[in-house]
N, C-alpha and C. Protein backbone atom coordinates (compact mmCIF):
# COMPACT_ATOMS: atom_id res chain seq x y z
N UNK A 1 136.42 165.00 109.32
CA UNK A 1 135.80 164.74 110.60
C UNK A 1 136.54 163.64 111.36
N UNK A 2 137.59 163.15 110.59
CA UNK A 2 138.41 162.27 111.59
C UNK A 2 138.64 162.72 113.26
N UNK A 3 138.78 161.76 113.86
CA UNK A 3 139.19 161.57 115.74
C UNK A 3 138.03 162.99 116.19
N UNK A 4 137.31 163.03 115.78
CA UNK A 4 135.88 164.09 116.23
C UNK A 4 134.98 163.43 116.88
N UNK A 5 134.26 163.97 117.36
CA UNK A 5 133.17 162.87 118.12
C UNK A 5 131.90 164.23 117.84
N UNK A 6 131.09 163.56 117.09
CA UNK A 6 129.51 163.96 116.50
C UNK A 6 128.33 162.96 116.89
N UNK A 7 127.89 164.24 117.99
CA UNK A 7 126.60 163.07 118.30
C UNK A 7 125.62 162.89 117.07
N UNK A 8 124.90 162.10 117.18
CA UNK A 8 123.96 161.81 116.12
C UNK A 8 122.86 162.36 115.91
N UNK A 9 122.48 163.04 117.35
CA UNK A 9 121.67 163.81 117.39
C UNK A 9 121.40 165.57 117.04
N UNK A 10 122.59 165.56 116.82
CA UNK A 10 122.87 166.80 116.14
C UNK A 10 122.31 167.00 114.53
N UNK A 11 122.45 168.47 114.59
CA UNK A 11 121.54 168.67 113.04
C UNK A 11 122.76 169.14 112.57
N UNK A 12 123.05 169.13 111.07
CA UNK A 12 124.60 169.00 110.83
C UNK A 12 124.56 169.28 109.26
N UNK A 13 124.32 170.51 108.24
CA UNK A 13 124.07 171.20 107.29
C UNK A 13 124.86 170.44 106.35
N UNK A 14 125.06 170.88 105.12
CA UNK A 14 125.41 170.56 103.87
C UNK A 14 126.88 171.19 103.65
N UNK A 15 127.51 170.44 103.03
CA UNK A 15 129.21 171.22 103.25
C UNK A 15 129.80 171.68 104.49
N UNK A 16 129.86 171.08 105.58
CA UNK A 16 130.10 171.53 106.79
C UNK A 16 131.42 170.33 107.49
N UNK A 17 132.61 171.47 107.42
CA UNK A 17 134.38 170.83 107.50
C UNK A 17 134.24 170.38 109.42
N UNK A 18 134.44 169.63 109.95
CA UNK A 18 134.87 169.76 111.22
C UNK A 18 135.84 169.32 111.48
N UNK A 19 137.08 170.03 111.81
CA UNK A 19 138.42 169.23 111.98
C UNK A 19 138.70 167.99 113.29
N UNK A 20 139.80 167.84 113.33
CA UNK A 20 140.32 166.73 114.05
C UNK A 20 139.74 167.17 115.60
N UNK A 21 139.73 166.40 116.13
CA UNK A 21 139.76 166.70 118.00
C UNK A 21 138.59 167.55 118.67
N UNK A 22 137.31 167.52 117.66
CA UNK A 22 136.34 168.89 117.84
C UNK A 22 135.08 167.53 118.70
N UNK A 23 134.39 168.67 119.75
CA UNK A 23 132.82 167.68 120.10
C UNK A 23 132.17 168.29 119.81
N UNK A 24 130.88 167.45 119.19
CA UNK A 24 129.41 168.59 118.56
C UNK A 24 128.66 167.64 119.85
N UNK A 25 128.03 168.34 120.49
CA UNK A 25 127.12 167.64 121.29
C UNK A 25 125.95 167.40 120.74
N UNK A 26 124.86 166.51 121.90
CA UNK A 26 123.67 166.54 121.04
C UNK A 26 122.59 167.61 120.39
N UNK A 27 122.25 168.16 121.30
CA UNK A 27 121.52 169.38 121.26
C UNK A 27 122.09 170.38 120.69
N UNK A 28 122.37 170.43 118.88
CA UNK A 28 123.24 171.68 118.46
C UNK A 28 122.78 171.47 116.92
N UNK A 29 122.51 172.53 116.37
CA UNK A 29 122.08 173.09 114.86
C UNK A 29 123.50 173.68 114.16
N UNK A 30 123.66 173.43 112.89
CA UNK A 30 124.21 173.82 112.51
C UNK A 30 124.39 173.80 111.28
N UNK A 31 124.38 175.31 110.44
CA UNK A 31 123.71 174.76 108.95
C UNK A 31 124.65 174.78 107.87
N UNK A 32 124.91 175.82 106.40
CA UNK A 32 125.65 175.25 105.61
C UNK A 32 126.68 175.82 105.21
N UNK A 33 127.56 175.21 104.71
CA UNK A 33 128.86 176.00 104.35
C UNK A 33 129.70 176.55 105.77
N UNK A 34 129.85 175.82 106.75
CA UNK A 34 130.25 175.77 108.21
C UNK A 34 131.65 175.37 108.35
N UNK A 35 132.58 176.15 108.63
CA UNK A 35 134.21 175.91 109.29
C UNK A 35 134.07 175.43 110.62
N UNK A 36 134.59 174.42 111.17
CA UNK A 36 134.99 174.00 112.33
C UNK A 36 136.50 173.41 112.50
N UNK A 37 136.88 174.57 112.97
CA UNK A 37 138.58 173.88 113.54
C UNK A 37 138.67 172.93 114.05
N UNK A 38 140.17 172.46 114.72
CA UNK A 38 140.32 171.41 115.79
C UNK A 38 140.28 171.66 116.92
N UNK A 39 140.37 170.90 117.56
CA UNK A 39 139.69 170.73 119.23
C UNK A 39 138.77 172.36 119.92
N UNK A 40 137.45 172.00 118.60
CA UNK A 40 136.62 172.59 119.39
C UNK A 40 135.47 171.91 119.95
N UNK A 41 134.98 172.80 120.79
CA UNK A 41 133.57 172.03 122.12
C UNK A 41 132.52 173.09 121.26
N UNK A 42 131.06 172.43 120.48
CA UNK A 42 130.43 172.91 120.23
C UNK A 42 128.91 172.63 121.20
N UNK A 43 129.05 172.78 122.47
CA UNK A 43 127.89 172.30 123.87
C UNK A 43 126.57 172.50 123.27
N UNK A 44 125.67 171.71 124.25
CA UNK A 44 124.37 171.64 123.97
C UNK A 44 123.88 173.65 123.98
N UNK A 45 122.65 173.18 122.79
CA UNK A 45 122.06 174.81 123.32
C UNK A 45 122.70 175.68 122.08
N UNK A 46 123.75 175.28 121.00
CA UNK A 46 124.68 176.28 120.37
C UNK A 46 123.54 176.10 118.80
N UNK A 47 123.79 177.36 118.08
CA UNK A 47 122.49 177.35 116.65
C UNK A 47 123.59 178.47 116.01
N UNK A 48 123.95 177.14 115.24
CA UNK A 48 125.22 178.41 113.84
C UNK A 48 124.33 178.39 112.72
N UNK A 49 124.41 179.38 112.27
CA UNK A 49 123.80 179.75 110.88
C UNK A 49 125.12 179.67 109.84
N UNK A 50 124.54 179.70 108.85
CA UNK A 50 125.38 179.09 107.36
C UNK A 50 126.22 180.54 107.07
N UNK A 51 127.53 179.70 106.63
CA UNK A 51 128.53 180.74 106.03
C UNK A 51 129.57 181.35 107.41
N UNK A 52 129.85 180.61 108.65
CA UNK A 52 130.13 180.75 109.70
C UNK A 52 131.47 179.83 109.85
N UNK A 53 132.59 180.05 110.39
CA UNK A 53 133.87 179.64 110.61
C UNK A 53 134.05 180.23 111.90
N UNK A 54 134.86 178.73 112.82
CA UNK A 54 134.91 178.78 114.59
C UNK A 54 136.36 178.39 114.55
N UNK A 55 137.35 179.23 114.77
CA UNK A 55 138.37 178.65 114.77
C UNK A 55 138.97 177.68 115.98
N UNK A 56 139.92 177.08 115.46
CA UNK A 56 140.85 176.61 116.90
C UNK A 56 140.92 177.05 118.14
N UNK A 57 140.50 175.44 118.59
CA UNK A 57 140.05 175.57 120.35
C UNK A 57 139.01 176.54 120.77
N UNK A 58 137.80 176.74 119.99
CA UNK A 58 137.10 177.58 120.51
C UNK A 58 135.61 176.47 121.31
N UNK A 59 135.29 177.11 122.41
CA UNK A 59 134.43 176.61 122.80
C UNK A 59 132.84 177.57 122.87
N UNK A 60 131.80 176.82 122.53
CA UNK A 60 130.44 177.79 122.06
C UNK A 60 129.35 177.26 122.83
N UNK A 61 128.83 177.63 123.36
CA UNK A 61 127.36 177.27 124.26
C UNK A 61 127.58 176.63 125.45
N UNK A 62 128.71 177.13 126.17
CA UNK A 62 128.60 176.18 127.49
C UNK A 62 127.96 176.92 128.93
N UNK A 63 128.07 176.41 129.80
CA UNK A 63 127.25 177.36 130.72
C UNK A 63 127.64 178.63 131.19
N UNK A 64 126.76 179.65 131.00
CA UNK A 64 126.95 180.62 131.45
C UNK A 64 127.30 181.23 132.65
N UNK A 65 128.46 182.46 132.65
CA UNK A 65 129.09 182.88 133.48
C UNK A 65 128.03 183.90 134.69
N UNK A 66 127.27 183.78 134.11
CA UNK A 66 126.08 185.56 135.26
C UNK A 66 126.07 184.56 136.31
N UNK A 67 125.97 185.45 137.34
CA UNK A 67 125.51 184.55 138.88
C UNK A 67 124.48 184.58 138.80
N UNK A 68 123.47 185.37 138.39
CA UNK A 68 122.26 184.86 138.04
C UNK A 68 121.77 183.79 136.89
N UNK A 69 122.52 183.04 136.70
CA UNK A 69 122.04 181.93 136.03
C UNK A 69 121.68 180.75 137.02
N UNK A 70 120.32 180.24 136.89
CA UNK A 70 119.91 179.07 137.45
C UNK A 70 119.59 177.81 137.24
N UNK A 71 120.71 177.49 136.07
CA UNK A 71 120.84 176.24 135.67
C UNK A 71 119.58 176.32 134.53
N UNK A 72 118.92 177.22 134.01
CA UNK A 72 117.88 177.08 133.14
C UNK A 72 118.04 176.73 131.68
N UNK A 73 117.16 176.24 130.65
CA UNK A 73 117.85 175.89 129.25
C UNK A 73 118.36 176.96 128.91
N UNK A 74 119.22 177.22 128.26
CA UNK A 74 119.68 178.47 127.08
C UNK A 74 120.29 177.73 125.96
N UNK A 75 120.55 178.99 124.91
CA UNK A 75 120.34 178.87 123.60
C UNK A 75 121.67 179.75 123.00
N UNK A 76 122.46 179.34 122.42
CA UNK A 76 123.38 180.54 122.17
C UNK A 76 123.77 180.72 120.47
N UNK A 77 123.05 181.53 119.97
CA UNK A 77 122.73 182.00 118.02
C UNK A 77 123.75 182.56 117.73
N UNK A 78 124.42 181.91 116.62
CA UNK A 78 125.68 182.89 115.84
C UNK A 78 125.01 182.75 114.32
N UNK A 79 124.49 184.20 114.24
CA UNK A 79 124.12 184.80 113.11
C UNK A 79 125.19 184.16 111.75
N UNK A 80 123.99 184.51 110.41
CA UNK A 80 124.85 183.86 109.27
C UNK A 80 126.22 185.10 108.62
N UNK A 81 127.21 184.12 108.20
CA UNK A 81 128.26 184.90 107.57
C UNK A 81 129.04 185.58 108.53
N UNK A 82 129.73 185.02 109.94
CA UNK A 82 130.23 185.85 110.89
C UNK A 82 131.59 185.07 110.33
N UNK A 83 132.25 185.59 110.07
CA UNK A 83 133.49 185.34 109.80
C UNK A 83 134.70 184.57 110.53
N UNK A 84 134.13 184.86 112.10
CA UNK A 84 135.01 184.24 112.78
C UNK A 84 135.16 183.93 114.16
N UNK A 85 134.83 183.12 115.02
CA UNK A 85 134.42 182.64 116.31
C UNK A 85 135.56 182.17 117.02
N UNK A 86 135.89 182.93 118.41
CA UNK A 86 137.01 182.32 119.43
C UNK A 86 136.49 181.46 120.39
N UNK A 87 135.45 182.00 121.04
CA UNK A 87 134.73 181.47 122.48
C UNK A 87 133.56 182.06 122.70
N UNK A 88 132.68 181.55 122.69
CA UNK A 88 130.92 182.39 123.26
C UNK A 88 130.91 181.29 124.32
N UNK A 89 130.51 181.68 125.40
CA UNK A 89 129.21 180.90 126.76
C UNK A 89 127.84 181.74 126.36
């Protein structure tokens, strides 16, 4: 977890790698046995389930692209055991 920045407020599982240059914001779950590359953005709103790997430079829960979005909370779930994550909004 070196040069990472982990808010404190984050929920942050058991055996869980986060490499160099990555942000976990506050508002973010994340449970066990968890890969996190380097310089990833894990934004408020993001809920990883256990057995999940995000590779390099991927960014997960940031605001959504619909023009119908109105600034409202959202939530963005990556099911357990997905093998492998580039970019979700």
């Amino acid at each position: 977890m070196s040069n990472s920045e982990i808010s404190k407020k984050a929920k942050i599982g058991k055996n869980v790698t986060i490499k160099s240059f990555s942000v976990i914001e506050d508002d973010v779950e994340i449970g066990d046995n968890v890969e996190i590359a380097s310089n990833v953005l894990i934004a408020n709103g993001a809920r990883i389930s256990d057995n999940v790997k995000i590779h390099h430079g991927a960014v997960v829960s940031t605001v959504p692209q619909d023009l119908k979005f109105g600034g409202e909370v959202t939530t963005l779930e990556i099911g357990k055991e997905r093998l492998s994550v580039n970019m979700l909004h």
